[in-house]
PDB file of N, CA and C in Angstrom:
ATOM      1  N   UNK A   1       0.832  -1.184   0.000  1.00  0.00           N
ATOM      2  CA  UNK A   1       0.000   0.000   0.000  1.00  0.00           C
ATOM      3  C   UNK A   1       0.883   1.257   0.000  1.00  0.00           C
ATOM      4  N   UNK A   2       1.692   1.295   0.789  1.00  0.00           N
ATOM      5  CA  UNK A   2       2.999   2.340   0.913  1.00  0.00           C
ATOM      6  C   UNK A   2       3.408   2.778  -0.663  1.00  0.00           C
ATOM      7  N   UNK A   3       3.493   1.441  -1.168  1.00  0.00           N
ATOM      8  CA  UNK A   3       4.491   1.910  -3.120  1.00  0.00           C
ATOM      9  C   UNK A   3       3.098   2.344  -3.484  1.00  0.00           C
ATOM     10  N   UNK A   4       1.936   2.330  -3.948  1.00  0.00           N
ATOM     11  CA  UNK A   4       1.195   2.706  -4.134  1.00  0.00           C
ATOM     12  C   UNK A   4       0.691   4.387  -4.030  1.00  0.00           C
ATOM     13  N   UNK A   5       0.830   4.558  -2.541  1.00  0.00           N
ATOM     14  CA  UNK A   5       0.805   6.109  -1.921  1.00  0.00           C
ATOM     15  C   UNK A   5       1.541   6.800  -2.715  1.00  0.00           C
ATOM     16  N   UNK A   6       2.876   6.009  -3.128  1.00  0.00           N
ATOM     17  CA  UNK A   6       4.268   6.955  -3.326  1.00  0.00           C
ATOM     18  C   UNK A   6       4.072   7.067  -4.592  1.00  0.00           C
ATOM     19  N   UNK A   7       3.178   6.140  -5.566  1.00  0.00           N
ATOM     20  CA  UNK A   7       2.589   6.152  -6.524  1.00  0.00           C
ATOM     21  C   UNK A   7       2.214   7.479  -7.092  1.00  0.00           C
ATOM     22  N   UNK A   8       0.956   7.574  -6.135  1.00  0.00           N
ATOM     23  CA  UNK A   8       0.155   8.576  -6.377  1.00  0.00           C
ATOM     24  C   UNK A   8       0.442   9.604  -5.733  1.00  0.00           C
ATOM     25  N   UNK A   9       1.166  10.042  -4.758  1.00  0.00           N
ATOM     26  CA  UNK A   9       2.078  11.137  -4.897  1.00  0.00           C
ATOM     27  C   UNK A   9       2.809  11.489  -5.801  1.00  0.00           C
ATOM     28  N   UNK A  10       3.607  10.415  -6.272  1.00  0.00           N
ATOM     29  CA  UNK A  10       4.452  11.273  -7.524  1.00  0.00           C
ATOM     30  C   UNK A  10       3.978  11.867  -8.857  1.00  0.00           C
ATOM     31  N   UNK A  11       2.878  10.990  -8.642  1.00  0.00           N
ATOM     32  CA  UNK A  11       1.902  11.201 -10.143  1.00  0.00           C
ATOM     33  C   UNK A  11       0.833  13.133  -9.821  1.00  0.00           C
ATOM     34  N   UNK A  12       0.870  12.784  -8.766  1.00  0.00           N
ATOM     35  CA  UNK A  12       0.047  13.844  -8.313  1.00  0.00           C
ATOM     36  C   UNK A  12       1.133  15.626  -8.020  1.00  0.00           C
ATOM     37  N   UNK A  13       2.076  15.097  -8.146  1.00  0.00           N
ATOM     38  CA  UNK A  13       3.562  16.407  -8.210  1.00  0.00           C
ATOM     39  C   UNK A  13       3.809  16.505  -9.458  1.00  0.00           C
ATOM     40  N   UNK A  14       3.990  15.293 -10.349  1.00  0.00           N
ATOM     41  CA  UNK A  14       4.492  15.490 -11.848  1.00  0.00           C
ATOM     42  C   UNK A  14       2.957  16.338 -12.479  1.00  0.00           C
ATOM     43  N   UNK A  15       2.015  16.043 -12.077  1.00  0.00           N
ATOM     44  CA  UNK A  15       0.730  16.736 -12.577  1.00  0.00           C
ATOM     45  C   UNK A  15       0.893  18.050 -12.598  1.00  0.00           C
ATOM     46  N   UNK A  16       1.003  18.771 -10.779  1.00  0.00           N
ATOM     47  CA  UNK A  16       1.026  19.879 -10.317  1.00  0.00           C
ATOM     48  C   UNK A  16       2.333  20.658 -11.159  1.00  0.00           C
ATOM     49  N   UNK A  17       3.638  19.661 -11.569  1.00  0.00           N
ATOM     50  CA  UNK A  17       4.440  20.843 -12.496  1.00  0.00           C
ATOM     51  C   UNK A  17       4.455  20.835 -13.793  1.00  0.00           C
ATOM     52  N   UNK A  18       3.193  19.810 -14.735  1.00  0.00           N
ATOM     53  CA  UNK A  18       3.209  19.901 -15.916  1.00  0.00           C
ATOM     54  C   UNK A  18       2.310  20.890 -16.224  1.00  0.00           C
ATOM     55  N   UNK A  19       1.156  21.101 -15.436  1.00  0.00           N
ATOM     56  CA  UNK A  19       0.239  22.118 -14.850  1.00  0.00           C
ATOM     57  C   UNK A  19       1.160  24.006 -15.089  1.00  0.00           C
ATOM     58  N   UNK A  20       2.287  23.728 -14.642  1.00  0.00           N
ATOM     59  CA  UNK A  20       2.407  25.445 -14.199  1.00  0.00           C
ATOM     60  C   UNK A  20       3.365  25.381 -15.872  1.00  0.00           C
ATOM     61  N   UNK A  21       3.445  24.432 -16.672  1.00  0.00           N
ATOM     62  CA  UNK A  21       4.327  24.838 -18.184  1.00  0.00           C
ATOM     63  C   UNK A  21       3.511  25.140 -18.892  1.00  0.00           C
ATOM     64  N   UNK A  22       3.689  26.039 -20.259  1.00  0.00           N
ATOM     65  CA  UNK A  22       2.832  26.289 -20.990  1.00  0.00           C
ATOM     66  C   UNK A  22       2.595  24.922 -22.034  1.00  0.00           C
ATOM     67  N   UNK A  23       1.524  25.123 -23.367  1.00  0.00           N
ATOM     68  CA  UNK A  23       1.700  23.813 -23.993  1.00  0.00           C
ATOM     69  C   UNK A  23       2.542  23.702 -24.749  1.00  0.00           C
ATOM     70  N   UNK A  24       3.477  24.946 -25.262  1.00  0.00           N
ATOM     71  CA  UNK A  24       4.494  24.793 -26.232  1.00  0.00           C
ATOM     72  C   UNK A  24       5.649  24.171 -25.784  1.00  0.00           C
ATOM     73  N   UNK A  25       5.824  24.157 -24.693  1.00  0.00           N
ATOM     74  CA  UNK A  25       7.017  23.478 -23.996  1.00  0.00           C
ATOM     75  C   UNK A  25       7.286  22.042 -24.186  1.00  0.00           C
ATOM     76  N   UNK A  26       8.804  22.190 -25.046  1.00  0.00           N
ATOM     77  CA  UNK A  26       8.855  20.438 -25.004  1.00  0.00           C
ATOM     78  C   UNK A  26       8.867  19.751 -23.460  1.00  0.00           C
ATOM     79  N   UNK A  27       8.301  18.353 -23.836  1.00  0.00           N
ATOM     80  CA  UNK A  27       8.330  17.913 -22.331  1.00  0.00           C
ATOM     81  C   UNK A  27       8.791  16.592 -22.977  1.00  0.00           C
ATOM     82  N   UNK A  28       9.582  15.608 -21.810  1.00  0.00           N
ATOM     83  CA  UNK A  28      10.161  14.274 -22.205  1.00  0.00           C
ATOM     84  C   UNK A  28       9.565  13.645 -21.123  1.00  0.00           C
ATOM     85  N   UNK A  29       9.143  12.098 -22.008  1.00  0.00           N
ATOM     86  CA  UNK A  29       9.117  10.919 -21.086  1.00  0.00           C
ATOM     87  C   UNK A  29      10.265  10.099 -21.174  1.00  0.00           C
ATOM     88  N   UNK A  30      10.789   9.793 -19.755  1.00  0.00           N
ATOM     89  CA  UNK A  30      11.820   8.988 -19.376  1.00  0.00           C
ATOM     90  C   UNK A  30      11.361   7.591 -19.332  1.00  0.00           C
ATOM     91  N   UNK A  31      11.916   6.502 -20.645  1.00  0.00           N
ATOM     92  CA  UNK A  31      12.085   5.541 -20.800  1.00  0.00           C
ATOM     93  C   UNK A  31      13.495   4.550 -20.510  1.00  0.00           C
ATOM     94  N   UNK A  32      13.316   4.158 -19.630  1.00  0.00           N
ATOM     95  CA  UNK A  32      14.899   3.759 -19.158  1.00  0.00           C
ATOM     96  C   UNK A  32      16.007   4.674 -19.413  1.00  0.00           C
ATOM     97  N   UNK A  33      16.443   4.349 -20.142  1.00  0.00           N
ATOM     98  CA  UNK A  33      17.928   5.404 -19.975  1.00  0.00           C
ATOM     99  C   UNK A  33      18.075   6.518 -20.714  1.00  0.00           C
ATOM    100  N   UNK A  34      16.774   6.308 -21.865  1.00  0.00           N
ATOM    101  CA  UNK A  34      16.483   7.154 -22.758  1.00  0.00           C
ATOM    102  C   UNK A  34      15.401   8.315 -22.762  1.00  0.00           C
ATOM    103  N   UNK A  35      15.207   9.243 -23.291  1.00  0.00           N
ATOM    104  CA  UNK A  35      14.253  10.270 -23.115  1.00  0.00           C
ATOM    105  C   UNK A  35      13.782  10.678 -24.330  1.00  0.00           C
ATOM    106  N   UNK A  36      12.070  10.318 -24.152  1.00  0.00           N
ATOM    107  CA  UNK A  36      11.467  10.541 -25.619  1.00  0.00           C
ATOM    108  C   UNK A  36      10.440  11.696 -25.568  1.00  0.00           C
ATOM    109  N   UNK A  37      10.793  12.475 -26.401  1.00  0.00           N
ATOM    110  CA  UNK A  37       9.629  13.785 -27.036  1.00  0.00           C
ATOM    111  C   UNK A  37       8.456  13.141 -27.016  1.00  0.00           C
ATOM    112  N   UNK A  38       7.918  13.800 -26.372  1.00  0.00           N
ATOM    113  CA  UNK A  38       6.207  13.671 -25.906  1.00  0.00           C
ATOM    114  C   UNK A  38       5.630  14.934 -25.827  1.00  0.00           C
ATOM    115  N   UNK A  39       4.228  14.990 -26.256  1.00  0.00           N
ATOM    116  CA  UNK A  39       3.947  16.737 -25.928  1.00  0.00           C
ATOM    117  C   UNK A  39       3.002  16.497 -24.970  1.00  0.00           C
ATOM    118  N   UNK A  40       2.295  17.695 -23.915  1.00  0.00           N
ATOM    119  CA  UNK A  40       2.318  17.435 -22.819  1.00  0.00           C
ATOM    120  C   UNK A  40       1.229  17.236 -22.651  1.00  0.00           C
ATOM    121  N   UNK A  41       0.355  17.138 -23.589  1.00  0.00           N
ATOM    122  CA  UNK A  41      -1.169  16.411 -23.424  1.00  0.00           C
ATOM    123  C   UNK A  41      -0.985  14.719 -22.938  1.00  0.00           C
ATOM    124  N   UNK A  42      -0.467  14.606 -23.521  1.00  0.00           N
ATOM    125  CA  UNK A  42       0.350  13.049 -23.517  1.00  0.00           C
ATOM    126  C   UNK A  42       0.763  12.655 -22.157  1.00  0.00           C
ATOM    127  N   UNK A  43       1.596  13.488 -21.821  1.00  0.00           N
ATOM    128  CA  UNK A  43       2.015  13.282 -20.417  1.00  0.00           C
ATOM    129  C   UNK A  43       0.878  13.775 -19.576  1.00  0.00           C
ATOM    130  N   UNK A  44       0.192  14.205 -19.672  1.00  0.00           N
ATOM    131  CA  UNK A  44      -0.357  14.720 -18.405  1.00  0.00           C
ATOM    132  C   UNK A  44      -1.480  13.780 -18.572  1.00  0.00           C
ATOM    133  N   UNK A  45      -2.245  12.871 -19.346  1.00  0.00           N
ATOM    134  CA  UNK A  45      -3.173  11.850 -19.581  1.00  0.00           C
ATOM    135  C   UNK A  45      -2.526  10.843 -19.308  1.00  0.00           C
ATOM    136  N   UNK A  46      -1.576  10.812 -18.904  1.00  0.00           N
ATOM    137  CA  UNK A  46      -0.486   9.038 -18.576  1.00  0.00           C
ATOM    138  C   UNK A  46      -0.573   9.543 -17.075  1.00  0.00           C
ATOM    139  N   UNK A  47      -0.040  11.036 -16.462  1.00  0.00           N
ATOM    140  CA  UNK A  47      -0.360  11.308 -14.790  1.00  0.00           C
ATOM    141  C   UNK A  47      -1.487  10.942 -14.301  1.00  0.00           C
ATOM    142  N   UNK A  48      -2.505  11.623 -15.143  1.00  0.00           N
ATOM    143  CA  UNK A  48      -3.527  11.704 -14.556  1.00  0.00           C
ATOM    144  C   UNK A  48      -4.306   9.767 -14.299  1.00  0.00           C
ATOM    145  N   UNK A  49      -3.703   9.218 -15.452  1.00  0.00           N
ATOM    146  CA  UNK A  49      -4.136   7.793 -15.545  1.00  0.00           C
ATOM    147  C   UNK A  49      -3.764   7.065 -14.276  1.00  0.00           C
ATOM    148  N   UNK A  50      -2.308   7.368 -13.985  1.00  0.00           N
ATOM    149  CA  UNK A  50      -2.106   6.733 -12.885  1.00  0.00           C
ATOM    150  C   UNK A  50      -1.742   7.214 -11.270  1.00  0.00           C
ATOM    151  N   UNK A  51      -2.734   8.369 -11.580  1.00  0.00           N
ATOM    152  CA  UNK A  51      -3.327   8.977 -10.172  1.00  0.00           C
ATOM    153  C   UNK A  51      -4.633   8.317  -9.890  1.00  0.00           C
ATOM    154  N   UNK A  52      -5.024   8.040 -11.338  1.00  0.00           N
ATOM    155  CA  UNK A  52      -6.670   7.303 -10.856  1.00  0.00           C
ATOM    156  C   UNK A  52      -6.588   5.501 -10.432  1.00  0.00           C
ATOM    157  N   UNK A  53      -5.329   5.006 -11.519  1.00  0.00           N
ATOM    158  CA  UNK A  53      -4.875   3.728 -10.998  1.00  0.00           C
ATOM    159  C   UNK A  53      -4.780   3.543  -9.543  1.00  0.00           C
ATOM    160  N   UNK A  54      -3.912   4.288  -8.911  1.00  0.00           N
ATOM    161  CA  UNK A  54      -3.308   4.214  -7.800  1.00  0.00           C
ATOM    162  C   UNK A  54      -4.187   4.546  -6.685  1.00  0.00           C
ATOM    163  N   UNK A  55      -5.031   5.286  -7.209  1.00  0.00           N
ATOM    164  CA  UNK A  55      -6.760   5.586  -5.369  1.00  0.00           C
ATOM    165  C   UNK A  55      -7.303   4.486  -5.711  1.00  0.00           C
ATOM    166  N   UNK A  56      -7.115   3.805  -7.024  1.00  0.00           N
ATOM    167  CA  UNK A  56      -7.924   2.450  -6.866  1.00  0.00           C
ATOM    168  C   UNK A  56      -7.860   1.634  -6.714  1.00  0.00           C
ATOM    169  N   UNK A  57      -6.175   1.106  -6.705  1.00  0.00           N
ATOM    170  CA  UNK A  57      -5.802   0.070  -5.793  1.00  0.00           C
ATOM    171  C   UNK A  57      -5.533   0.529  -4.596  1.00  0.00           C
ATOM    172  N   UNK A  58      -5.272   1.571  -4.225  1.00  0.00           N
ATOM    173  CA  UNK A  58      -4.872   1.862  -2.254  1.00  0.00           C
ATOM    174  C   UNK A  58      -6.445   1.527  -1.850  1.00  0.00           C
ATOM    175  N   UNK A  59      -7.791   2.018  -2.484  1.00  0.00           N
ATOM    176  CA  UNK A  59      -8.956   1.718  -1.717  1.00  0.00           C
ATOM    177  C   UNK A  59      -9.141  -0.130  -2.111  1.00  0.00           C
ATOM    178  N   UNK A  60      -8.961  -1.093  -3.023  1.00  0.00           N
ATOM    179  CA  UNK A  60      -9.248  -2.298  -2.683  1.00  0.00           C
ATOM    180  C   UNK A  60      -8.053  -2.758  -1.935  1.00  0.00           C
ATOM    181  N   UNK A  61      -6.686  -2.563  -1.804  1.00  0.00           N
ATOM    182  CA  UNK A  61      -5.965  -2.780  -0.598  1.00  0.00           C
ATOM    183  C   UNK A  61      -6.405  -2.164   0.904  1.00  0.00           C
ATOM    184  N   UNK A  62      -7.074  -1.381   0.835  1.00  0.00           N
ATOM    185  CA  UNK A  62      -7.583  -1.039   2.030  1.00  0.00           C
ATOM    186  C   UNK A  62      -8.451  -1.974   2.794  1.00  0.00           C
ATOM    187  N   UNK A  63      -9.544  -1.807   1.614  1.00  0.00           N
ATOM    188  CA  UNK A  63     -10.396  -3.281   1.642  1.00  0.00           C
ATOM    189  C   UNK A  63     -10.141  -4.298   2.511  1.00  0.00           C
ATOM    190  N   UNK A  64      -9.394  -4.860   1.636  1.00  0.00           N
ATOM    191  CA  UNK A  64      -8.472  -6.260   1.371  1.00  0.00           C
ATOM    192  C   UNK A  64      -8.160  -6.261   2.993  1.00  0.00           C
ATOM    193  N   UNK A  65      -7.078  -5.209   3.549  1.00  0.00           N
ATOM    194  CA  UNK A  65      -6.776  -4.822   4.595  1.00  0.00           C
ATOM    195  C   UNK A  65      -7.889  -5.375   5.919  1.00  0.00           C
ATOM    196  N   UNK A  66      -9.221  -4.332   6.248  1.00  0.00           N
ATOM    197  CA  UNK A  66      -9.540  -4.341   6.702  1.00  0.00           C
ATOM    198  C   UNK A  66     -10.622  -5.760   6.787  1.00  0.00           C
ATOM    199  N   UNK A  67     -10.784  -6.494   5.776  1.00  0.00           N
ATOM    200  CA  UNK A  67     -11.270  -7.767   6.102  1.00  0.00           C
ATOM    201  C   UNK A  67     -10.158  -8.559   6.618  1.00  0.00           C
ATOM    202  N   UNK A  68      -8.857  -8.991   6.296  1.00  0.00           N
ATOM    203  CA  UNK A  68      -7.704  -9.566   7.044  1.00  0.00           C
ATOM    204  C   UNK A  68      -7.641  -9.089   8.546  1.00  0.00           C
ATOM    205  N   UNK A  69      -8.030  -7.834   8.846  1.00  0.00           N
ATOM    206  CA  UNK A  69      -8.128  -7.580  10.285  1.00  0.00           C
ATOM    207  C   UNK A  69      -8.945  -8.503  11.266  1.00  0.00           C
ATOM    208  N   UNK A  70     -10.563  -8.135  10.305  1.00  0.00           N
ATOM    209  CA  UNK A  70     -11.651  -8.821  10.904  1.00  0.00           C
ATOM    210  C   UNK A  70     -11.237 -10.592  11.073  1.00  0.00           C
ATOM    211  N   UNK A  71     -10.920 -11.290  10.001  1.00  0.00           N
ATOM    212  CA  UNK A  71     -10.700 -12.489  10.225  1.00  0.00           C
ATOM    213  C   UNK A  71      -9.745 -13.084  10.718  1.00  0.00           C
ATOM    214  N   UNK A  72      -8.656 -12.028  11.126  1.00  0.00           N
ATOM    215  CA  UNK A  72      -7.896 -12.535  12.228  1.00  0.00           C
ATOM    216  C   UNK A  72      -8.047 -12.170  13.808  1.00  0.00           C
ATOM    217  N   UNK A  73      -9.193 -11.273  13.863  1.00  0.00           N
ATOM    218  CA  UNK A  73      -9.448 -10.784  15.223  1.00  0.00           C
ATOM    219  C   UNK A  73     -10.588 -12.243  15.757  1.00  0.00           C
ATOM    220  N   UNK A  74     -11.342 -12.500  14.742  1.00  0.00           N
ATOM    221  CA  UNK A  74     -12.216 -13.900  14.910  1.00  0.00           C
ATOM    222  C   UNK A  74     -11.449 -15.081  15.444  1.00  0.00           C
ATOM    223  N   UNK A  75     -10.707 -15.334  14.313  1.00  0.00           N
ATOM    224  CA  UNK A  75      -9.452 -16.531  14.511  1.00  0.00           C
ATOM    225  C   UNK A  75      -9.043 -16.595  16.100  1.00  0.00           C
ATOM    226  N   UNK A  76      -8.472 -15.099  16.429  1.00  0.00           N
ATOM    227  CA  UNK A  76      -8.287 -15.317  17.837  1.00  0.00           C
ATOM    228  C   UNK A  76      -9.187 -15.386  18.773  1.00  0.00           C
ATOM    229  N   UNK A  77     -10.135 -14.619  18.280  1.00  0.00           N
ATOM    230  CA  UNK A  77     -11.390 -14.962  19.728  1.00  0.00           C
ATOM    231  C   UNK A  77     -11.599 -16.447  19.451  1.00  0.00           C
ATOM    232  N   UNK A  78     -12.010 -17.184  18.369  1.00  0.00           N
ATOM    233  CA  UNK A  78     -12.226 -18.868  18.277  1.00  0.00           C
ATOM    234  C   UNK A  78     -11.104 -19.751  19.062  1.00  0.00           C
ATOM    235  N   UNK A  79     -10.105 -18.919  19.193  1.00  0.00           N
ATOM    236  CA  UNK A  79      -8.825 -19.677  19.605  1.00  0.00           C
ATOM    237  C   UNK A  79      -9.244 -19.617  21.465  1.00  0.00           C
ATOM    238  N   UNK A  80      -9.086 -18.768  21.570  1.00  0.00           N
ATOM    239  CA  UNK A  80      -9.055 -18.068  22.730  1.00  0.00           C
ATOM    240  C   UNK A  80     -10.231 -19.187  23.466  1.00  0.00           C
ATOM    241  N   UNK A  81     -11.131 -19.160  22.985  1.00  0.00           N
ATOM    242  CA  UNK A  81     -12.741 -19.930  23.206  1.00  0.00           C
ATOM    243  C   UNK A  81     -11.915 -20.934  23.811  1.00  0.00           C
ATOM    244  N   UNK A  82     -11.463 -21.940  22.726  1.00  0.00           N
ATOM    245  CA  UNK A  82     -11.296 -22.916  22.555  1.00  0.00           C
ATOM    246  C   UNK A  82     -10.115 -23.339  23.624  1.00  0.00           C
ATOM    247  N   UNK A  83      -9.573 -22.313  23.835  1.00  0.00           N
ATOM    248  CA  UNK A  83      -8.365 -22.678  24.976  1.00  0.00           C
ATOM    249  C   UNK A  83      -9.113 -22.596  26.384  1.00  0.00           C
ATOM    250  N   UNK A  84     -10.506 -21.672  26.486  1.00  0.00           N
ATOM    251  CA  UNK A  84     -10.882 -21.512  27.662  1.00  0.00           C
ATOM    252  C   UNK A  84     -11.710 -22.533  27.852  1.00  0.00           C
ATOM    253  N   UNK A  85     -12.726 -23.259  27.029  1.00  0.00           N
ATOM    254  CA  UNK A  85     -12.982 -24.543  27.038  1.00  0.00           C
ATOM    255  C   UNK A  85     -12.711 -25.628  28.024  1.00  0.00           C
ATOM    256  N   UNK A  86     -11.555 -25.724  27.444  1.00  0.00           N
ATOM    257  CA  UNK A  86     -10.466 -27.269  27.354  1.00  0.00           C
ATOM    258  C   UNK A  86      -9.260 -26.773  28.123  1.00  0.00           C
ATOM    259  N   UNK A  87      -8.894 -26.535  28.911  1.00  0.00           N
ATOM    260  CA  UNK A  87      -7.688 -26.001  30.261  1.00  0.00           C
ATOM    261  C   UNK A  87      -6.591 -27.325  29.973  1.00  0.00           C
ATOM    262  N   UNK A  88      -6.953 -28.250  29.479  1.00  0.00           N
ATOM    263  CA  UNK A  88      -6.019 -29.687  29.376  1.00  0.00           C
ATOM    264  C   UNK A  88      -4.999 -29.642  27.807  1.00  0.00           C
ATOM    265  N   UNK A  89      -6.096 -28.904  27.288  1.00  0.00           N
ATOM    266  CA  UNK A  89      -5.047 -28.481  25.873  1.00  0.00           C
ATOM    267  C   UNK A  89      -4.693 -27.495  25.770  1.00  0.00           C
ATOM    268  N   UNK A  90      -5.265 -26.147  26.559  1.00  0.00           N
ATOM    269  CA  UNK A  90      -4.170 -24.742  27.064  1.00  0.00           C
ATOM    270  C   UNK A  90      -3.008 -25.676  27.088  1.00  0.00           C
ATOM    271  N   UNK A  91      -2.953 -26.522  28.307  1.00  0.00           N
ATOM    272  CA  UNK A  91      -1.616 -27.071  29.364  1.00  0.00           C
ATOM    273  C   UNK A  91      -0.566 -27.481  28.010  1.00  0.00           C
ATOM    274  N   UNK A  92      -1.406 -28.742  27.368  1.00  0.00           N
ATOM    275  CA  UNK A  92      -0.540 -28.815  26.352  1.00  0.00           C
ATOM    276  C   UNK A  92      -0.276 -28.163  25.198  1.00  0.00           C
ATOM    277  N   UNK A  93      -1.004 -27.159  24.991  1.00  0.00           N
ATOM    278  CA  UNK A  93       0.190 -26.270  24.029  1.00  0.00           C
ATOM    279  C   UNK A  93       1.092 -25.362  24.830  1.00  0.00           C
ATOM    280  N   UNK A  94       0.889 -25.208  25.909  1.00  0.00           N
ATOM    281  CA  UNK A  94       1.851 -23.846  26.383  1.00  0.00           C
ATOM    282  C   UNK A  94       3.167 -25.104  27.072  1.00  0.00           C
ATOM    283  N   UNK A  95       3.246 -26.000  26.787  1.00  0.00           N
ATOM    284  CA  UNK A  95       4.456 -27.351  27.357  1.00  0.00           C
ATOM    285  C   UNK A  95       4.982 -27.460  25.872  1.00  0.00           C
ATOM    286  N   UNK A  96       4.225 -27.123  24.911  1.00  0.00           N
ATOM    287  CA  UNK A  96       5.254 -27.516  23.486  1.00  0.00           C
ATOM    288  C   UNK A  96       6.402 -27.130  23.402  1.00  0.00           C
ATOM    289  N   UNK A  97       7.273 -26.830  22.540  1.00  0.00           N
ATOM    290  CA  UNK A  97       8.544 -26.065  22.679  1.00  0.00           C
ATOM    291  C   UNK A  97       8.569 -25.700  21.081  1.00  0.00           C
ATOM    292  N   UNK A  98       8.712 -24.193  20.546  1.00  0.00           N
ATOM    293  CA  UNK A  98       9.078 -24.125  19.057  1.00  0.00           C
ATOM    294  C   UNK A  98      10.475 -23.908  18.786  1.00  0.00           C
ATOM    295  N   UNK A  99      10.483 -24.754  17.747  1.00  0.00           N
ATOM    296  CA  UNK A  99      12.218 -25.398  16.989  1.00  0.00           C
ATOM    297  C   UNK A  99      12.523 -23.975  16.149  1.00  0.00           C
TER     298      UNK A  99
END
C-alpha cells in the first residue's frame, strides 16, 4: 500500500508541475535510460491515468486490509474460546517447545 501512496504522490507532483508549463514546452518521457519527445497532453493523460490507478488500488488494498483484520481478530477470539474450554489443551500447548 505504501508503493502505491508513493505512486500517487508522484503522479500527483508530476501533474502539479506539468500544470504550471505552458503547452508549447517540449516535455520528455523517461524511458529507461532514454528520453522521448512527448507533448504534454500526452504526459499529463499518462499522470492523470495513474493517479486514478493508484486511489484504486490503495482503496481495494484497504479493503483487502480491513477484512484480514476482521478475520484474524475472529481466529483469535475462536482460539481463545477454545483454549478456555479445554484447560487440558491450554496445558498442552503452552508445554510444546518451538524449533
Amino acid at each position: 500500500m505504501r508503493n502505491k501512496e508513493g505512486e500517487k504522490k508522484r503522479a500527483f507532483l508530476t501533474l502539479e508541475e506539468l500544470r504550471q508549463l505552458s503547452d508549447d514546452t517540449n516535455t520528455y518521457k523517461s524511458i529507461g535510460r532514454t528520453f522521448v519527445l512527448e507533448p504534454k497532453s500526452v504526459l499529463m493523460s499518462e499522470q492523470e491515468q495513474m493517479f486514478k490507478d493508484s486511489e484504486t488500488a490503495i482503496a481495494a488494498l484497504q479493503t483487502s486490509k480491513e477484512y484480514l483484520e476482521k478475520q484474524m481478530a475472529e481466529i483469535e477470539n475462536n482460539l481463545r474460546e477454545l483454549l478456555q474450554q479445554d484447560p487440558g489443551l491450554a496445558r498442552q500447548i503452552m508445554s510444546m517447545t518451538v524449533m
